[in-house]
N, C-alpha and C. Protein backbone atom coordinates (compact mmCIF):
# COMPACT_ATOMS: atom_id res chain seq x y z
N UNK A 1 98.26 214.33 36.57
CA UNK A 1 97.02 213.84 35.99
C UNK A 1 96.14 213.34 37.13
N UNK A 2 94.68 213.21 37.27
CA UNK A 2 93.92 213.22 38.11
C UNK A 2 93.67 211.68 38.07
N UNK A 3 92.64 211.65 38.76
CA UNK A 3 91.93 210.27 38.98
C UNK A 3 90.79 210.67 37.40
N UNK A 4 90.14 211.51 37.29
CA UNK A 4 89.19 211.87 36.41
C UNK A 4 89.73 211.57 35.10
N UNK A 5 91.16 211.97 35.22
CA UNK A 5 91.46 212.18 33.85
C UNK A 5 91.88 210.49 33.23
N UNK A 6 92.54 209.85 34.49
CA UNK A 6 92.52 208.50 34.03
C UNK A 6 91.54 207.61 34.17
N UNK A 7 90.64 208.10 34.36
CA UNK A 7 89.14 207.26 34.22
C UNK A 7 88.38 207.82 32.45
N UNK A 8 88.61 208.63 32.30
CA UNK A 8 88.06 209.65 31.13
C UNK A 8 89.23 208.48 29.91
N UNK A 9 90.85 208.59 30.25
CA UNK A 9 91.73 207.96 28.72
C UNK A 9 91.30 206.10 29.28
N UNK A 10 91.09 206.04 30.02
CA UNK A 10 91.14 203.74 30.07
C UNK A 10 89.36 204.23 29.27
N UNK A 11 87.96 205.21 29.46
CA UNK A 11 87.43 204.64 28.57
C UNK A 11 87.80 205.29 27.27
N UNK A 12 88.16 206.02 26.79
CA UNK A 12 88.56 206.59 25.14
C UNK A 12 89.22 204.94 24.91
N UNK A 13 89.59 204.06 25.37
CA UNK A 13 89.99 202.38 24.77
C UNK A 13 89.04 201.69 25.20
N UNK A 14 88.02 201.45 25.72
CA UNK A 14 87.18 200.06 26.10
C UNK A 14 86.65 199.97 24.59
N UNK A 15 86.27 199.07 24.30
CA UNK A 15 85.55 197.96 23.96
C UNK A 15 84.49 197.58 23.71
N UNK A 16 83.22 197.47 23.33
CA UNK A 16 83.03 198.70 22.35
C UNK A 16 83.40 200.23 22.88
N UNK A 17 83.14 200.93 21.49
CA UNK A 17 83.34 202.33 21.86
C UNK A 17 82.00 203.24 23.04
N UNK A 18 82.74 203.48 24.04
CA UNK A 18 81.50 204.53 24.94
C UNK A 18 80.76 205.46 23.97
N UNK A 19 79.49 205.37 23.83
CA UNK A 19 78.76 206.76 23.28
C UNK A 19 78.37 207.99 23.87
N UNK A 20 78.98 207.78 25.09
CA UNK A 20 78.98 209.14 26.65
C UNK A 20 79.70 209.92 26.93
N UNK A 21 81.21 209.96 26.29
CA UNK A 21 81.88 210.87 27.00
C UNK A 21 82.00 212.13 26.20
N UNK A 22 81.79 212.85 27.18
CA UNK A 22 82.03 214.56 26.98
C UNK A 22 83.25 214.77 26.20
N UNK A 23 83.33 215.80 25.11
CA UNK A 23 83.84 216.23 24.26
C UNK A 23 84.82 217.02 25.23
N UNK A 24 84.28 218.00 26.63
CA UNK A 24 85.29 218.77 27.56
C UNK A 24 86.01 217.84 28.30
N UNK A 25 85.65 216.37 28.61
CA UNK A 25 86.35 215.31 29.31
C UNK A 25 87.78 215.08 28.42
N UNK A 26 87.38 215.47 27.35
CA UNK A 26 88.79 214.79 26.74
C UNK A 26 89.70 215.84 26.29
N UNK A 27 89.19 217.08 25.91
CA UNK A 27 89.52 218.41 26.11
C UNK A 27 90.53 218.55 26.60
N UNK A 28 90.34 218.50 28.33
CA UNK A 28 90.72 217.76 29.96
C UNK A 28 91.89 217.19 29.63
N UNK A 29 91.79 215.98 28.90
CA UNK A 29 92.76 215.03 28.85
C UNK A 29 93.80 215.52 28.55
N UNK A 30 93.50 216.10 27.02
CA UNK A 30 94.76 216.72 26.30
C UNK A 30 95.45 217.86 26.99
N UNK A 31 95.00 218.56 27.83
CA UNK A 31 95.58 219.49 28.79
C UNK A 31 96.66 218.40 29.77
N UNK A 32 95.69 217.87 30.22
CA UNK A 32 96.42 216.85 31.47
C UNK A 32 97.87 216.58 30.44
N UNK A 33 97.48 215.96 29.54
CA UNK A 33 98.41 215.24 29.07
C UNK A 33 99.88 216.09 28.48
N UNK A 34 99.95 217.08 28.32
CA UNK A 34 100.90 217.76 27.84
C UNK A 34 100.51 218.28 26.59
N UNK A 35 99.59 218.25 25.90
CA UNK A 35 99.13 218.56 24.54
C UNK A 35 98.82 220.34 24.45
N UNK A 36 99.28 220.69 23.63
CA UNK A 36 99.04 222.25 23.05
C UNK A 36 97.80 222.54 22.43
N UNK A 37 96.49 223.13 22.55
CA UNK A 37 95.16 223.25 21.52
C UNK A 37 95.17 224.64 21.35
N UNK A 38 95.24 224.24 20.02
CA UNK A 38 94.96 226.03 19.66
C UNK A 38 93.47 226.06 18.78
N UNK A 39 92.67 226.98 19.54
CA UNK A 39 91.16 227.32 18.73
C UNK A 39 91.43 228.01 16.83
N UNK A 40 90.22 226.64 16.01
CA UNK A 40 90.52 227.25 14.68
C UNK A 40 90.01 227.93 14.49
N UNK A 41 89.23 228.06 13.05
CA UNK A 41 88.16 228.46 12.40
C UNK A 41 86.35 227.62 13.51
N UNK A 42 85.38 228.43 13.54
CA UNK A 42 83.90 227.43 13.83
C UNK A 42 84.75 227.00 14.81
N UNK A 43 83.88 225.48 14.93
CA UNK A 43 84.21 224.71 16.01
C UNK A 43 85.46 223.68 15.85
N UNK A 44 86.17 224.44 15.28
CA UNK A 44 87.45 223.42 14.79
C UNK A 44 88.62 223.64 16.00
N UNK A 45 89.49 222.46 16.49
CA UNK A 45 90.68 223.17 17.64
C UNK A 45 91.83 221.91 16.92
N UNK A 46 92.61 222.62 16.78
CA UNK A 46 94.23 221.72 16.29
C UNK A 46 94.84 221.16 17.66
N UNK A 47 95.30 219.78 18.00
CA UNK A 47 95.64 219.03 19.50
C UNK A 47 96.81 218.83 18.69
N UNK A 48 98.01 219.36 19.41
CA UNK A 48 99.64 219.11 18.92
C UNK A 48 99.97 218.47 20.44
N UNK A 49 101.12 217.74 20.18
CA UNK A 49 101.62 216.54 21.55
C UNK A 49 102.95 216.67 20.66
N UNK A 50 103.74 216.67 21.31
CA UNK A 50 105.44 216.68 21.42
C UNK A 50 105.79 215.71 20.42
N UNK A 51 106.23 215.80 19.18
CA UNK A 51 106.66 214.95 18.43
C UNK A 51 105.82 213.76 17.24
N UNK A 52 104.46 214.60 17.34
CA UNK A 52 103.52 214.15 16.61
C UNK A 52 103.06 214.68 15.38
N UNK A 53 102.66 214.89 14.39
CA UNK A 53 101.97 216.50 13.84
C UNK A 53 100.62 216.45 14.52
N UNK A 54 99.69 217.43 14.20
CA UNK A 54 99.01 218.04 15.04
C UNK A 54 97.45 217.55 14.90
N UNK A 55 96.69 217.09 15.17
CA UNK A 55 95.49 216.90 14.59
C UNK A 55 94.60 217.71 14.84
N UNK A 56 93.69 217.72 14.13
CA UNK A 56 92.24 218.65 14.18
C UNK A 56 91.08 218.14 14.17
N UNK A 57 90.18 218.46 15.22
CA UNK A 57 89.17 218.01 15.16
C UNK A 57 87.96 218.79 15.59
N UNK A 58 86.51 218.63 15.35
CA UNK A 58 85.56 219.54 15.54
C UNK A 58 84.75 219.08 16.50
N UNK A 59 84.55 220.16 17.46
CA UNK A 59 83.68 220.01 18.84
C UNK A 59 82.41 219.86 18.64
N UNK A 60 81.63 218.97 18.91
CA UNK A 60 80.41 218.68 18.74
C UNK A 60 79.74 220.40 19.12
N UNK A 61 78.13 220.44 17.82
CA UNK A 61 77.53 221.26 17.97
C UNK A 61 76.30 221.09 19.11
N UNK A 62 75.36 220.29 18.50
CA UNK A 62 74.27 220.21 18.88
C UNK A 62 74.08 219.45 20.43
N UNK A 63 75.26 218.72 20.65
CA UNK A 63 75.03 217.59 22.19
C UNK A 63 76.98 217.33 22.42
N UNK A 64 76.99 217.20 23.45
CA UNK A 64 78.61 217.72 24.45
C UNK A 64 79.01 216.47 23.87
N UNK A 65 78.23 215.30 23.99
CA UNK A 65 79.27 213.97 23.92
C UNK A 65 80.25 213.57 22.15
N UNK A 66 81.47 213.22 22.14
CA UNK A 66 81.91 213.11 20.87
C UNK A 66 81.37 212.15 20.66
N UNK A 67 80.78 211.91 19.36
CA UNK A 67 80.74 210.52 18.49
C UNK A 67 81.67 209.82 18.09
N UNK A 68 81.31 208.24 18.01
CA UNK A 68 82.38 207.35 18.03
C UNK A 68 84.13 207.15 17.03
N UNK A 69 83.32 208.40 15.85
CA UNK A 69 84.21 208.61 14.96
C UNK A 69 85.80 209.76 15.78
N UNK A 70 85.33 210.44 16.13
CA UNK A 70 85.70 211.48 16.76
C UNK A 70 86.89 210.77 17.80
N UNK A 71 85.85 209.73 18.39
CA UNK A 71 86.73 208.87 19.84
C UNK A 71 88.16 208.09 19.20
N UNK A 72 87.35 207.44 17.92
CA UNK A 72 88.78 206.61 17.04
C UNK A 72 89.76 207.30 16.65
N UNK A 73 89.76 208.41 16.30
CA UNK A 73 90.55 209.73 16.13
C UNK A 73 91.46 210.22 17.16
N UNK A 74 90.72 210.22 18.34
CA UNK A 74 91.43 210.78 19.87
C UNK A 74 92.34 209.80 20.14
N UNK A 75 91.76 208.34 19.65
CA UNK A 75 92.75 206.73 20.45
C UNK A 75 93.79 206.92 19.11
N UNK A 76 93.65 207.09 18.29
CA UNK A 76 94.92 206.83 16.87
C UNK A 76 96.27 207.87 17.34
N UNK A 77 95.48 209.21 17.69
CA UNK A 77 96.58 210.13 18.40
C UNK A 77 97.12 209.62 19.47
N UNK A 78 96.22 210.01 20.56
CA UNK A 78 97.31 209.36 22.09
C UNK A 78 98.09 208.15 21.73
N UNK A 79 97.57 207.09 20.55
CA UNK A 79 98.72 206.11 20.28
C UNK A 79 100.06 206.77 19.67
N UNK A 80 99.67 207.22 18.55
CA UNK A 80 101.03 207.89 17.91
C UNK A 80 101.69 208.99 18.75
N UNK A 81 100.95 209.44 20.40
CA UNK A 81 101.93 210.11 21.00
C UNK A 81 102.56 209.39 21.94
N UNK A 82 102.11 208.07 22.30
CA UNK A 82 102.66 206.65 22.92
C UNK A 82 102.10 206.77 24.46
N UNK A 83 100.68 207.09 24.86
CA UNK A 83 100.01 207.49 25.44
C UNK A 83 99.09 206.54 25.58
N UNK A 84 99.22 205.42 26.58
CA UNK A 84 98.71 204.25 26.65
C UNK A 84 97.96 204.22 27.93
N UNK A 85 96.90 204.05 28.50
CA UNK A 85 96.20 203.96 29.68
C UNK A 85 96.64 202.65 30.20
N UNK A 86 97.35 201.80 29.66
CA UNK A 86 98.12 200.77 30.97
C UNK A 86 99.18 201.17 31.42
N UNK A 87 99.74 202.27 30.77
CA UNK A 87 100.99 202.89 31.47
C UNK A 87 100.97 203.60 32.43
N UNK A 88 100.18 204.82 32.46
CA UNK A 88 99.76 205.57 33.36
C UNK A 88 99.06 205.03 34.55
């Protein structure tokens, strides 16, 4: 995992939520991280992690950055895959 990539998961947790980060930044992550994405239907991609079920979520259309809903979604997973940015 990079320097990028652990600058990209400590903010997916700050405090309020960032309204900036790139939808491919976290993309990124889930690669870094060991995660499987398989492309759905549209802009839909399923993120599976070793011992989790799989979630799905949709890539922003109109502007790169995910919305905050999207971000709470990304932090609920990396938790339930035990994927903590004070660990790393």
């Amino acid at each position: 995992m990079t320097n990028t990539h652990r600058k990209t998961l400590t903010r997916l947790f700050q405090d309020p939520i960032p309204a900036n980060i790139s939808w491919w930044e976290i993309e990124n992550l889930f690669l870094a991280l060991g995660a499987i994405l398989k492309e759905g239907r549209g802009s839909r991609i399923k993120v599976k992690f070793p011992g989790v079920p799989p979630a799905i979520f949709h890539r922003p259309h109109s502007r790169n950055e995910a919305d905050k809903g999207a971000i709470r979604s990304v932090r609920r997973l990396l938790i339930d895959a035990n994927i903590n940015p004070k660990e790393i």
